[in-house]
PDB file of N, CA and C in Angstrom:
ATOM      1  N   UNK A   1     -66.613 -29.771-128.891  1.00  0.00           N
ATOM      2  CA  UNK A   1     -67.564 -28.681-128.691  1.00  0.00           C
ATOM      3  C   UNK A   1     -66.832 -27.357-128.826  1.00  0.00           C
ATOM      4  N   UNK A   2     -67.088 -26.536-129.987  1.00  0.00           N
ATOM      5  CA  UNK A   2     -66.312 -25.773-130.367  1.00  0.00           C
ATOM      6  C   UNK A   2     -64.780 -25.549-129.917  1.00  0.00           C
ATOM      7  N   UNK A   3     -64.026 -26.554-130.244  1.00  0.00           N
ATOM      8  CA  UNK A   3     -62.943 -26.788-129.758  1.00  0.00           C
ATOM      9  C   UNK A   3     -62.276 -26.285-128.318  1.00  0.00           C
ATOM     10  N   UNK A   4     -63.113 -26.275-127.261  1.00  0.00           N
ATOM     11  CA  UNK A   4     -63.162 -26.140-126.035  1.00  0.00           C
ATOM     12  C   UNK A   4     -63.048 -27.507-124.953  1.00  0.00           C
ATOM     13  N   UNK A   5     -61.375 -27.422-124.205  1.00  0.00           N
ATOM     14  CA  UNK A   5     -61.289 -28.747-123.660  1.00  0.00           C
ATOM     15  C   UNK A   5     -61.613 -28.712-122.268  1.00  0.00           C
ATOM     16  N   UNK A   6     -61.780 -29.571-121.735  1.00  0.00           N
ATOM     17  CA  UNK A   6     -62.092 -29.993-120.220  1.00  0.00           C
ATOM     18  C   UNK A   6     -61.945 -28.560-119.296  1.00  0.00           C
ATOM     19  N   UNK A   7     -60.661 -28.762-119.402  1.00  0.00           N
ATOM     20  CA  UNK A   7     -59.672 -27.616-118.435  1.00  0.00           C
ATOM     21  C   UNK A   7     -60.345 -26.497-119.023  1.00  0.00           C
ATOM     22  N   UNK A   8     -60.597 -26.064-120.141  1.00  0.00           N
ATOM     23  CA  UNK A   8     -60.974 -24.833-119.924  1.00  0.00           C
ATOM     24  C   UNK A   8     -62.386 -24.299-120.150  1.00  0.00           C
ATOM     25  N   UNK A   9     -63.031 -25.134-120.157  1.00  0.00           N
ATOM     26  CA  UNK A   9     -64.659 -24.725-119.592  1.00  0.00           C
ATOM     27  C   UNK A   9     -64.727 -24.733-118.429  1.00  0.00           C
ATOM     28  N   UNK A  10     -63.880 -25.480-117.587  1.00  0.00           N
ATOM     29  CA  UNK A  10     -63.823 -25.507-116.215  1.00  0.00           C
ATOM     30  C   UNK A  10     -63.378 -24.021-115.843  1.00  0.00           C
ATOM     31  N   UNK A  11     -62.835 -23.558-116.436  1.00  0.00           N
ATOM     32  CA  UNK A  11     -61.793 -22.498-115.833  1.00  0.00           C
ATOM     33  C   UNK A  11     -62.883 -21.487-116.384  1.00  0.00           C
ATOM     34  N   UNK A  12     -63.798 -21.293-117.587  1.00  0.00           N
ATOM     35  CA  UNK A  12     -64.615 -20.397-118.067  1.00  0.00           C
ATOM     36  C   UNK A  12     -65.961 -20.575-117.066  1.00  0.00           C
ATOM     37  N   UNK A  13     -66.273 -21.594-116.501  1.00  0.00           N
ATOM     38  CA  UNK A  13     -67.316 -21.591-115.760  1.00  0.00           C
ATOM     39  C   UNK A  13     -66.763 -20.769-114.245  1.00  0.00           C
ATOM     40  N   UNK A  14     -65.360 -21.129-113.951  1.00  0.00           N
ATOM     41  CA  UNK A  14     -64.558 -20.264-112.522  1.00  0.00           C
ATOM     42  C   UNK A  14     -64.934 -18.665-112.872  1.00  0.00           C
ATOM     43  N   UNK A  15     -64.681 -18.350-114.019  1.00  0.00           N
ATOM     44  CA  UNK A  15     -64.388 -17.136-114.382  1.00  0.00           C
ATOM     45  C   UNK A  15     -65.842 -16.219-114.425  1.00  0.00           C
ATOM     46  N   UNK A  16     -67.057 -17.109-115.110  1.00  0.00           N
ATOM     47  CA  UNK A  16     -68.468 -16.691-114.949  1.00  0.00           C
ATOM     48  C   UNK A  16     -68.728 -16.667-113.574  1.00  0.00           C
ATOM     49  N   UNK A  17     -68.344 -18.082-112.696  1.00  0.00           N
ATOM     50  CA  UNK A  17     -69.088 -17.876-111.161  1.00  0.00           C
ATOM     51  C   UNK A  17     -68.370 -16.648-110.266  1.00  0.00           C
ATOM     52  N   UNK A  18     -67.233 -16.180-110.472  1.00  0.00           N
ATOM     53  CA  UNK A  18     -66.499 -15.156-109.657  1.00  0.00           C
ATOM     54  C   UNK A  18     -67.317 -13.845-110.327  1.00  0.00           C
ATOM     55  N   UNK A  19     -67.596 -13.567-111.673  1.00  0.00           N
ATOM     56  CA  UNK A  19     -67.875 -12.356-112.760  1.00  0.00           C
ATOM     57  C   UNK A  19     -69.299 -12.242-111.765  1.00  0.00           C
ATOM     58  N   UNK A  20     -70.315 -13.282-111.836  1.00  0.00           N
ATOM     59  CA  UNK A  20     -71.871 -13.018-111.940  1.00  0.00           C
ATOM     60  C   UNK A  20     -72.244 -13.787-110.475  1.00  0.00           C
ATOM     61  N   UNK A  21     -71.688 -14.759-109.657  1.00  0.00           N
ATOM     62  CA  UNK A  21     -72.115 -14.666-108.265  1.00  0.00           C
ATOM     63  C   UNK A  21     -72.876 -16.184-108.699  1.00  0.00           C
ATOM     64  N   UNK A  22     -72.965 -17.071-107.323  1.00  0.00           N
ATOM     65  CA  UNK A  22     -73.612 -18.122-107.482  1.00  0.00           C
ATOM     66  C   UNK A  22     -75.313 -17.792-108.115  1.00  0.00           C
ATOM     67  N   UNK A  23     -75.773 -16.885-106.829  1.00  0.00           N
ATOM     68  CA  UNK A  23     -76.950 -16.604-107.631  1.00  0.00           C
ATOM     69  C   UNK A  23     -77.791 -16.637-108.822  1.00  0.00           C
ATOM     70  N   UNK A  24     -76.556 -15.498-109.464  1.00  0.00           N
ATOM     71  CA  UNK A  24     -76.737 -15.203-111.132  1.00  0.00           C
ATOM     72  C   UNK A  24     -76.609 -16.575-111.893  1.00  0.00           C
ATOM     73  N   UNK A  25     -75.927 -17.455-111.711  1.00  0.00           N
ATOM     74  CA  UNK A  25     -75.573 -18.061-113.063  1.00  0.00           C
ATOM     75  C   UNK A  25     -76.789 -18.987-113.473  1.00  0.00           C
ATOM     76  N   UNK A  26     -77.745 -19.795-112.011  1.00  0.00           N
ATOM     77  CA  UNK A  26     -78.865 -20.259-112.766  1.00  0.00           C
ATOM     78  C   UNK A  26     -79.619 -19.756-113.665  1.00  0.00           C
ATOM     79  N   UNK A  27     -79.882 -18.414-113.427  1.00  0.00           N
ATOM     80  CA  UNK A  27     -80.817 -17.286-114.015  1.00  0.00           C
ATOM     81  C   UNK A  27     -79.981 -17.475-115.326  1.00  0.00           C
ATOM     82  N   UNK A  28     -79.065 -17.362-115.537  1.00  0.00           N
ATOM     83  CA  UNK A  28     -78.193 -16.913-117.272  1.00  0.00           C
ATOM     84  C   UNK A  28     -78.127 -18.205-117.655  1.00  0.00           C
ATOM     85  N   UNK A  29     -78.400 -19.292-116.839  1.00  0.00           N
ATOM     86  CA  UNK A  29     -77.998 -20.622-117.669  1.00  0.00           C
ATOM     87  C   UNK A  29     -79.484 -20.588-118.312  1.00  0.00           C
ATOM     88  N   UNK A  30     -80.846 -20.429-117.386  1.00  0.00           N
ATOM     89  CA  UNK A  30     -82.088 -20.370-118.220  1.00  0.00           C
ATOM     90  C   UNK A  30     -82.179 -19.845-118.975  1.00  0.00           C
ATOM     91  N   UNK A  31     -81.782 -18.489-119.274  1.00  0.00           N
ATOM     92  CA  UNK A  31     -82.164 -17.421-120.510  1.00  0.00           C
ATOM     93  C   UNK A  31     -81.153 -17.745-121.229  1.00  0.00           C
ATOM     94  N   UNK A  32     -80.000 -18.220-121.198  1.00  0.00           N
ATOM     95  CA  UNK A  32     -79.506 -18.894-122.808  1.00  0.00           C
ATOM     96  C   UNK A  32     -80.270 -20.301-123.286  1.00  0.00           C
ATOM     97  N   UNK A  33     -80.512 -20.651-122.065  1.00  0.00           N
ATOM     98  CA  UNK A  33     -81.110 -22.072-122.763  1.00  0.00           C
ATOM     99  C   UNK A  33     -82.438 -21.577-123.729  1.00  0.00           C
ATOM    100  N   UNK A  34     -83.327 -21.064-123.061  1.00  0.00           N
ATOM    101  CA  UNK A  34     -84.229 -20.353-123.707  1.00  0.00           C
ATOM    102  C   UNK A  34     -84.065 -19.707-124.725  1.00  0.00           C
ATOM    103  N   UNK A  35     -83.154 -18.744-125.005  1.00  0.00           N
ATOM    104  CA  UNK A  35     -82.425 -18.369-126.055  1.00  0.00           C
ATOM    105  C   UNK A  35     -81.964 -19.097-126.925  1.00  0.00           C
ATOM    106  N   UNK A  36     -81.596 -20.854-127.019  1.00  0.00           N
ATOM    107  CA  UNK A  36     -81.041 -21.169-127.964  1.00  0.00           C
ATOM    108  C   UNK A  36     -82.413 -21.988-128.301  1.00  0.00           C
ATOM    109  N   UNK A  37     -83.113 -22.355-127.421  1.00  0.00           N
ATOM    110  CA  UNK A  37     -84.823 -22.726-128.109  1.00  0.00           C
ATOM    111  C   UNK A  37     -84.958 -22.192-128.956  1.00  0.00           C
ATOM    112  N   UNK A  38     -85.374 -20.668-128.742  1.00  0.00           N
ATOM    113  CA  UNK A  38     -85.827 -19.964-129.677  1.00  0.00           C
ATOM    114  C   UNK A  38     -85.256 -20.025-130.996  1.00  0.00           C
ATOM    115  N   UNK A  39     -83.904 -19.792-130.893  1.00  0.00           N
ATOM    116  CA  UNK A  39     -83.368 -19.733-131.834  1.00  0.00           C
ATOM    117  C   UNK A  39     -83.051 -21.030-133.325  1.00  0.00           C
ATOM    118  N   UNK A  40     -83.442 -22.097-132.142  1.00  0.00           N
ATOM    119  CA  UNK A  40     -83.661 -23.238-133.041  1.00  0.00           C
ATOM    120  C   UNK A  40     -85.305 -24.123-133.869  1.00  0.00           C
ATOM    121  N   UNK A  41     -86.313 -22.856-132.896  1.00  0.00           N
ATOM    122  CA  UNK A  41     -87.590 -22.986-133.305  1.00  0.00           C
ATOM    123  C   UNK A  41     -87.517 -22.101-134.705  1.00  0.00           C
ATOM    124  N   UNK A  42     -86.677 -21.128-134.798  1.00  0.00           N
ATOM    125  CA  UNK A  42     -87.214 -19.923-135.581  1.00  0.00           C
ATOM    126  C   UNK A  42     -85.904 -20.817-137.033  1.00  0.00           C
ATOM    127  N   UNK A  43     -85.035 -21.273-136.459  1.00  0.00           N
ATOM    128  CA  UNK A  43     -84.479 -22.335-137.590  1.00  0.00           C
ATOM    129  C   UNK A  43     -85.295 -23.121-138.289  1.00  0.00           C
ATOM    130  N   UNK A  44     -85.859 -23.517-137.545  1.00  0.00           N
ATOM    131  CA  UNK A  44     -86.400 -25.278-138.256  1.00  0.00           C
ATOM    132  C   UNK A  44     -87.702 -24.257-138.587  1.00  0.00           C
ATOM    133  N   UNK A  45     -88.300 -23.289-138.221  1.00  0.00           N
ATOM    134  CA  UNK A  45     -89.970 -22.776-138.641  1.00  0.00           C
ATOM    135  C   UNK A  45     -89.081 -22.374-140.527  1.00  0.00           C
ATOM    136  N   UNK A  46     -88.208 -21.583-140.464  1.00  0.00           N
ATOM    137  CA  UNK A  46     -87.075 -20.975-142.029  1.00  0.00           C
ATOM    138  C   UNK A  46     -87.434 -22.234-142.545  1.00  0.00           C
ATOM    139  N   UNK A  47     -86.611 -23.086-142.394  1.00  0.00           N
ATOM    140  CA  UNK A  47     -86.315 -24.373-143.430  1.00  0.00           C
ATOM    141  C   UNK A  47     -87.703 -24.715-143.842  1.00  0.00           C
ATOM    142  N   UNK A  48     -89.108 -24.800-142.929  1.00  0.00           N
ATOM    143  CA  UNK A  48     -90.246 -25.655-143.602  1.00  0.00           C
ATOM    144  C   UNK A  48     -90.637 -24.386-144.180  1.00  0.00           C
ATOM    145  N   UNK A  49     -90.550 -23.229-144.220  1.00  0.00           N
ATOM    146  CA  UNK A  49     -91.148 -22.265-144.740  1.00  0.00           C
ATOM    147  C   UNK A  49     -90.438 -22.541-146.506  1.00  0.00           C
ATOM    148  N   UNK A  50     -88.950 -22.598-146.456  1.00  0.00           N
ATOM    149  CA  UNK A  50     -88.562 -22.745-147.350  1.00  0.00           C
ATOM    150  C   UNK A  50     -88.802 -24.188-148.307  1.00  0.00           C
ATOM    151  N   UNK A  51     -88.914 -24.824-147.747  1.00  0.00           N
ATOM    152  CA  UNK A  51     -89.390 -26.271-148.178  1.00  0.00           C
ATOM    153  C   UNK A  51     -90.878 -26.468-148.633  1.00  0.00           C
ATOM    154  N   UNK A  52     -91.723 -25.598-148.040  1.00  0.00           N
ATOM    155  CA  UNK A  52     -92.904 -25.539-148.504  1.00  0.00           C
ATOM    156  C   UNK A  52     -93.054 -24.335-149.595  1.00  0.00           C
ATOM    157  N   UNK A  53     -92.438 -23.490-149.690  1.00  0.00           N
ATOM    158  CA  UNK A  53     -92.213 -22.418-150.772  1.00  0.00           C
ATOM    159  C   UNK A  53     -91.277 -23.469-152.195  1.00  0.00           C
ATOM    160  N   UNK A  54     -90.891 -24.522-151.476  1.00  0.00           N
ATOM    161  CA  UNK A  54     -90.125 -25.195-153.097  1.00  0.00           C
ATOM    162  C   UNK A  54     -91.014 -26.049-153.425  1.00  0.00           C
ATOM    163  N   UNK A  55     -92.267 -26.923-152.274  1.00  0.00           N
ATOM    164  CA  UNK A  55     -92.712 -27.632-152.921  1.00  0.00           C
ATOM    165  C   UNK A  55     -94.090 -26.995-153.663  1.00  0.00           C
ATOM    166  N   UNK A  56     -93.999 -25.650-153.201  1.00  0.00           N
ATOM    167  CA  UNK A  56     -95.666 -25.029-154.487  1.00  0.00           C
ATOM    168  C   UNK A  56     -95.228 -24.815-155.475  1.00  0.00           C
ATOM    169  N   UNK A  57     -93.801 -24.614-155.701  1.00  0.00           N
ATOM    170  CA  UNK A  57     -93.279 -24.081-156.801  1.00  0.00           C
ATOM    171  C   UNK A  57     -92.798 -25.852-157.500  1.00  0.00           C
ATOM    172  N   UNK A  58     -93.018 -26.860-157.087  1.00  0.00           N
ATOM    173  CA  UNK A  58     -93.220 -27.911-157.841  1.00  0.00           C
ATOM    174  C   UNK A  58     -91.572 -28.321-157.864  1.00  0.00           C
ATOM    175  N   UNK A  59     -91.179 -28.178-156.547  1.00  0.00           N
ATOM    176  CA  UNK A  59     -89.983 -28.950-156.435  1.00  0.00           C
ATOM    177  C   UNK A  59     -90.328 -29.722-155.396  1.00  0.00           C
ATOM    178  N   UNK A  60     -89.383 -30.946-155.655  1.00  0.00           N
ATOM    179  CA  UNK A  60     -89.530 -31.977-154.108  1.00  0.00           C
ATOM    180  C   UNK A  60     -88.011 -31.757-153.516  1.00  0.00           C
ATOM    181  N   UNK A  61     -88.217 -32.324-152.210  1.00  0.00           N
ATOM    182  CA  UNK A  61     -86.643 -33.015-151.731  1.00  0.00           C
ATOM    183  C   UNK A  61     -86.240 -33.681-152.697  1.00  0.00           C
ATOM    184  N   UNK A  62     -86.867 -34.533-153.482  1.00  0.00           N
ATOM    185  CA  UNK A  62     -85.406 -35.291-154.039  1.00  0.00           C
ATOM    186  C   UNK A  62     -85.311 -34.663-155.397  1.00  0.00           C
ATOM    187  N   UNK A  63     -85.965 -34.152-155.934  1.00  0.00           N
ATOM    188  CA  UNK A  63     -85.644 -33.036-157.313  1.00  0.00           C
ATOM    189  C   UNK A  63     -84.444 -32.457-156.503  1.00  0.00           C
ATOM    190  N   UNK A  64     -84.821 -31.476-155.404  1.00  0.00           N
ATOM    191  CA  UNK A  64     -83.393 -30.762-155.414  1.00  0.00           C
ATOM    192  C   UNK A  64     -82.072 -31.541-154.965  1.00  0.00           C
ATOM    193  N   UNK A  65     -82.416 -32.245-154.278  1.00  0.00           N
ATOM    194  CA  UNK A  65     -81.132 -33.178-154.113  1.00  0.00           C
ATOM    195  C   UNK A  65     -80.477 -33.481-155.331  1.00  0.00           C
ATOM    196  N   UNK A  66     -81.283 -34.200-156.436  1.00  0.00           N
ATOM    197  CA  UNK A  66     -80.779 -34.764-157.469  1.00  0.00           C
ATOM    198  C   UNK A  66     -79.663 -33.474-158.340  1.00  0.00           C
ATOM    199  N   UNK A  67     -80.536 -32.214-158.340  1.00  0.00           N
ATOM    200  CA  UNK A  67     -79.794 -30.709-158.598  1.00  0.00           C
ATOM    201  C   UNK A  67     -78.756 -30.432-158.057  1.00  0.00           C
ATOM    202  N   UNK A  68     -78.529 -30.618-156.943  1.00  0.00           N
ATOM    203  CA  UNK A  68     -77.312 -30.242-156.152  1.00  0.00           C
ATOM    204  C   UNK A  68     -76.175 -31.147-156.130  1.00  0.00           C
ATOM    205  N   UNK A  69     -76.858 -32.665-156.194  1.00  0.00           N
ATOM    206  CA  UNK A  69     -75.800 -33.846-156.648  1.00  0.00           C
ATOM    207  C   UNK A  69     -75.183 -33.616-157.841  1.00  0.00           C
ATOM    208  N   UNK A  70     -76.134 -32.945-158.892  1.00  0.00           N
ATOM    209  CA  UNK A  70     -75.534 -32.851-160.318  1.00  0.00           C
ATOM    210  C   UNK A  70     -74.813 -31.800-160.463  1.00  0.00           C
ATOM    211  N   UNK A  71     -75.162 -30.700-160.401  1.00  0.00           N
ATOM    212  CA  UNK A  71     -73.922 -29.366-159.750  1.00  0.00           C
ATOM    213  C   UNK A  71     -72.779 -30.002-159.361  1.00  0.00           C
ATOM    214  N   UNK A  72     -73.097 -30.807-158.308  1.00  0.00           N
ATOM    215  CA  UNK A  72     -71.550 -30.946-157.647  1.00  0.00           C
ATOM    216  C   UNK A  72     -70.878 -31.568-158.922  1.00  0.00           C
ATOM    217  N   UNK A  73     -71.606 -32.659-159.131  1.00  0.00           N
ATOM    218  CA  UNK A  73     -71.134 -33.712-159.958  1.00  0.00           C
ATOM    219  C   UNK A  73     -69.971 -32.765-160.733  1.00  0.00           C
ATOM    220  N   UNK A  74     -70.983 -32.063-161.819  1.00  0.00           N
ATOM    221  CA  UNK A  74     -69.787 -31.154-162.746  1.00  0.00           C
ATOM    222  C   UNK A  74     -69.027 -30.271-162.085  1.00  0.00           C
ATOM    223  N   UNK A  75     -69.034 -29.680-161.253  1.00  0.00           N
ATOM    224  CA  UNK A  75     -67.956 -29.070-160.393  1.00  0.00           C
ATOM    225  C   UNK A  75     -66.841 -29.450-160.296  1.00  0.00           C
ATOM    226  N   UNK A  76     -66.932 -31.252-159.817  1.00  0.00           N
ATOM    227  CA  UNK A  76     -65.588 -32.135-159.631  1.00  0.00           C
ATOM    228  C   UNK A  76     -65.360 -32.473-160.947  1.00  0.00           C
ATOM    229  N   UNK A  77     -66.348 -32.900-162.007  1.00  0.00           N
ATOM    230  CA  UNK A  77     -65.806 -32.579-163.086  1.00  0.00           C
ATOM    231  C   UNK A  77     -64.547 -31.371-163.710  1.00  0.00           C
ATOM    232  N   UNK A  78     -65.466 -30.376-163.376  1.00  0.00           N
ATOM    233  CA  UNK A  78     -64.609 -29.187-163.981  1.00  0.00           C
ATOM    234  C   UNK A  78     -62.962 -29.346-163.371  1.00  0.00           C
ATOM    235  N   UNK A  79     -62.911 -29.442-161.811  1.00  0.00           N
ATOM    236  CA  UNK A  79     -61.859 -29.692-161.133  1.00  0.00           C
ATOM    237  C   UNK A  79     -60.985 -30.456-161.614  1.00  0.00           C
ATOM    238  N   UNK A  80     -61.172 -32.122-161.876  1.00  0.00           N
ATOM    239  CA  UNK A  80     -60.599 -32.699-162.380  1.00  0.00           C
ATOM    240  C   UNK A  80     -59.891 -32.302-163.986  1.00  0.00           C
ATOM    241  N   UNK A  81     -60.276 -32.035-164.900  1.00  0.00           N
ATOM    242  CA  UNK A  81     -60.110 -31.718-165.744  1.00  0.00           C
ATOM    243  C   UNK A  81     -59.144 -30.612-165.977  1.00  0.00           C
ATOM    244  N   UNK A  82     -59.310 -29.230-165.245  1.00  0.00           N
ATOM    245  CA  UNK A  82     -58.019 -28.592-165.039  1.00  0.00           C
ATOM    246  C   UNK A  82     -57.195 -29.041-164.095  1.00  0.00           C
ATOM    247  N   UNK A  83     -57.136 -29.511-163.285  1.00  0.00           N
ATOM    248  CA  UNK A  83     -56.153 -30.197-162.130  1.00  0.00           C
ATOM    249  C   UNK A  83     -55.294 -31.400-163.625  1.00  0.00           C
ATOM    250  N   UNK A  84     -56.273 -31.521-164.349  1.00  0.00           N
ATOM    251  CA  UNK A  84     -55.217 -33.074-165.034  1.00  0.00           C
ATOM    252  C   UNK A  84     -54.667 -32.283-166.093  1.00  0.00           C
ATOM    253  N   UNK A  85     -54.759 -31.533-166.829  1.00  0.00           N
ATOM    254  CA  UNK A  85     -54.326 -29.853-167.695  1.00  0.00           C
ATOM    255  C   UNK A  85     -53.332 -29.398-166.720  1.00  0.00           C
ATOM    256  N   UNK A  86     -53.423 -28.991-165.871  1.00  0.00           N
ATOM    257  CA  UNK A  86     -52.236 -28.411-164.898  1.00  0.00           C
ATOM    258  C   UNK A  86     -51.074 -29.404-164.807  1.00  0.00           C
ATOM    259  N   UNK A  87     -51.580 -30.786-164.525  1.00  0.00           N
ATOM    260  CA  UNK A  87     -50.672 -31.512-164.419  1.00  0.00           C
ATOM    261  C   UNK A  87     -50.047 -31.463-165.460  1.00  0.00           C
ATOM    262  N   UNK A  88     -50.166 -32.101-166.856  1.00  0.00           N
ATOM    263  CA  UNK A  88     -49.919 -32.196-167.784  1.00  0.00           C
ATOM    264  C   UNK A  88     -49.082 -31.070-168.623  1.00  0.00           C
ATOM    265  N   UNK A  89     -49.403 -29.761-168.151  1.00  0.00           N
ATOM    266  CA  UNK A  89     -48.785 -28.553-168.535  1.00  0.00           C
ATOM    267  C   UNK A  89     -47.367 -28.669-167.868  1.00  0.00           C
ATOM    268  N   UNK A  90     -47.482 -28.662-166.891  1.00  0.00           N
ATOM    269  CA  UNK A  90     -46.150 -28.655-165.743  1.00  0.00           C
ATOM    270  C   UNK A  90     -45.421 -29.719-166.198  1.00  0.00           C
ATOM    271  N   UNK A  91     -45.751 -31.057-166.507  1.00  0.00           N
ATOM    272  CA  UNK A  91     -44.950 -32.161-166.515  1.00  0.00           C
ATOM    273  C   UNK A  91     -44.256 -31.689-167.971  1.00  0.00           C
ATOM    274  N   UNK A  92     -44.651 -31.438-169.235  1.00  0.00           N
ATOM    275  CA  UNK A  92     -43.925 -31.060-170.822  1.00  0.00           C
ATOM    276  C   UNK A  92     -43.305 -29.976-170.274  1.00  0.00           C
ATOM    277  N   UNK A  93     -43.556 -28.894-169.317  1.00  0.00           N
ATOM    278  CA  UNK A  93     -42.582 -27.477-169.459  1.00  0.00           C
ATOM    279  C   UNK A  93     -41.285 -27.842-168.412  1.00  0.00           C
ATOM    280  N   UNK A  94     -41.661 -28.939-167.650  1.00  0.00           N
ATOM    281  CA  UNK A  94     -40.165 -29.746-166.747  1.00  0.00           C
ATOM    282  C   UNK A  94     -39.712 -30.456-167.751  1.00  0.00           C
ATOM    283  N   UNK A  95     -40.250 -30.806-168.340  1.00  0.00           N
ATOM    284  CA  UNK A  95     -39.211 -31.754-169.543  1.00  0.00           C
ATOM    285  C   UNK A  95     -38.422 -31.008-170.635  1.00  0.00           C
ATOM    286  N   UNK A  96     -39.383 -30.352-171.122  1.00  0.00           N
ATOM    287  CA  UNK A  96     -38.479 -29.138-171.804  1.00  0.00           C
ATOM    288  C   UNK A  96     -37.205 -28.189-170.968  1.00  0.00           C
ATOM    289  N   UNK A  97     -37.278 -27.727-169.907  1.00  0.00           N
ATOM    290  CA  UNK A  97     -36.709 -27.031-169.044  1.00  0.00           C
ATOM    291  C   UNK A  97     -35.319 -27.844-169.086  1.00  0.00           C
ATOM    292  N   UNK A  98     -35.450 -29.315-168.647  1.00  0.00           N
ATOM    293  CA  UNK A  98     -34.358 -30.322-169.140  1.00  0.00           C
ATOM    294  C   UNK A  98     -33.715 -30.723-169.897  1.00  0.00           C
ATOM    295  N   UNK A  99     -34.168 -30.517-171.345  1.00  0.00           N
ATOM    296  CA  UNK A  99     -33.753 -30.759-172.038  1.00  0.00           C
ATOM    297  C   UNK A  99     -33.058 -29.514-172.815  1.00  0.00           C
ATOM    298  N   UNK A 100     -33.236 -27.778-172.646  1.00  0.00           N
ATOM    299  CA  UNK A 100     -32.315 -26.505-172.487  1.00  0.00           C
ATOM    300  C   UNK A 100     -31.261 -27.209-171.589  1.00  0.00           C
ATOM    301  N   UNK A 101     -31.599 -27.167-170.377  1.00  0.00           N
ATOM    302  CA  UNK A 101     -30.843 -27.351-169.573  1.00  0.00           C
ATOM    303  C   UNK A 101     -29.265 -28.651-170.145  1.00  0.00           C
ATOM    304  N   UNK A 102     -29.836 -29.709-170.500  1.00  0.00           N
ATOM    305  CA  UNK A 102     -28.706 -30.649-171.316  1.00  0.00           C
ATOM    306  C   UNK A 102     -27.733 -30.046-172.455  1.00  0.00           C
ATOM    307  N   UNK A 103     -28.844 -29.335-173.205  1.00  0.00           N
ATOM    308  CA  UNK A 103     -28.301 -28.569-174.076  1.00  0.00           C
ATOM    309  C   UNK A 103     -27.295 -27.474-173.847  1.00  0.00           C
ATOM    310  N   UNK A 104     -27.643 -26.718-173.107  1.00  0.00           N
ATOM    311  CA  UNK A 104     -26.450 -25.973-172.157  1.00  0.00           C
ATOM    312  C   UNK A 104     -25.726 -26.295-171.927  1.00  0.00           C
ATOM    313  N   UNK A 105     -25.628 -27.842-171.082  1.00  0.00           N
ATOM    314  CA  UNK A 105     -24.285 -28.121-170.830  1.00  0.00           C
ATOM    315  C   UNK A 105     -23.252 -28.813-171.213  1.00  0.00           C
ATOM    316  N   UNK A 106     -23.912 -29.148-172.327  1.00  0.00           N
ATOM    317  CA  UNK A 106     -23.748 -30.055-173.588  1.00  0.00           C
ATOM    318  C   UNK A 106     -22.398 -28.781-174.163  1.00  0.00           C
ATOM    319  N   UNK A 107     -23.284 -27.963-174.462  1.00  0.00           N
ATOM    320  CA  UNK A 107     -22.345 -26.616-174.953  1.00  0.00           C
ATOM    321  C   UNK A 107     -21.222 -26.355-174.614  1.00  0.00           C
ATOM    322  N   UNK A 108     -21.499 -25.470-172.884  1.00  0.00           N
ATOM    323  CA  UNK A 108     -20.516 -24.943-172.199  1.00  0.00           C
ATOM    324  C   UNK A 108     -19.832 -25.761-171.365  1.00  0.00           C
ATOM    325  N   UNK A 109     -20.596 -26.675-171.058  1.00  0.00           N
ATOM    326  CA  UNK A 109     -19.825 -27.797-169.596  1.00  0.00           C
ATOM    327  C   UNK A 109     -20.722 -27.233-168.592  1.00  0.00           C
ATOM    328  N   UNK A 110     -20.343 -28.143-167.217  1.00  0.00           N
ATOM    329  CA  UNK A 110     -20.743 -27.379-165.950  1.00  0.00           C
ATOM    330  C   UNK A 110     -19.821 -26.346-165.916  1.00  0.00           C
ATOM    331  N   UNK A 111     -20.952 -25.302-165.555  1.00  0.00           N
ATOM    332  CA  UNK A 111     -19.895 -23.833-165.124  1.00  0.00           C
ATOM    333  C   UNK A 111     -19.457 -23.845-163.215  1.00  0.00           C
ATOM    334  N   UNK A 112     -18.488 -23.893-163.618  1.00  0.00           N
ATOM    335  CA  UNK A 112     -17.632 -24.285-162.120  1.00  0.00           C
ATOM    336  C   UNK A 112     -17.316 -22.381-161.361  1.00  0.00           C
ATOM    337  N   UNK A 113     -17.495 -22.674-159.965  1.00  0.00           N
ATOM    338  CA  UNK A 113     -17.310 -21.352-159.318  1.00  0.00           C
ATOM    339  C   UNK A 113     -15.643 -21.067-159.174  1.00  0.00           C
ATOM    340  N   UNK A 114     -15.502 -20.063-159.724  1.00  0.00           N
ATOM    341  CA  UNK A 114     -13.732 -19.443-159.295  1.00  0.00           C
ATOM    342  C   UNK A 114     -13.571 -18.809-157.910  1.00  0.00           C
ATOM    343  N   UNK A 115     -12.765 -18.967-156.986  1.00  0.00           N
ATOM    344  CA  UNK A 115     -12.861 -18.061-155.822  1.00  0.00           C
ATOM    345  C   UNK A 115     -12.414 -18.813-154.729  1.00  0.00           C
TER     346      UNK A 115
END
């Protein structure tokens, strides 16, 4: 619950009952509760408003599902595809890098530190 442990809701509820008084806190526990009613009536009233605004416009739930599955779909497409390009880039420019590198020392030798 929003990453809030034992110990310290305990200690946040100490901290409200000393702040606001035994009295107060029933009163504030109702008006948030009430408060998060509301707030979850006026949620769920959005979503059917919106759901009924997609289905006059001649969408269903599973039309858009199927839309959003397919979006994703090519998304991870797209992902994959440069992720396997990236790979592939990196792996020839390490191989090349190695093979200067042989060549170098092929040349000069290992260059050894003086000092």
């Amino acid at each position: 619950m929003f990453g809030i442990g034992g110990g310290e809701l305990v200690f946040i509820l100490f901290i409200v009952l000393m702040l606001f008084g035994s009295d107060k806190v029933p009163e504030i526990a109702r008006t948030m509760g009430k408060a998060m009613a509301q707030l979850k009536n006026a949620t769920n009233d959005i979503k059917s408003e919106i759901q009924k605004g997609a289905e006059a416009n001649g969408f269903d739930t599973k039309s858009l599902t199927d839309i959003t599955g397919n979006i994703n779909t090519e998304i991870n497409n797209a992902k994959t595809n440069l992720l396997g390009d990236t790979k592939t880039l990196l792996g020839n420019t390490a191989t090349e890098i190695d093979k200067v590198k042989e060549d170098i020392d092929s040349i000069s030798g290992p260059v050894k530190r003086q000092g």
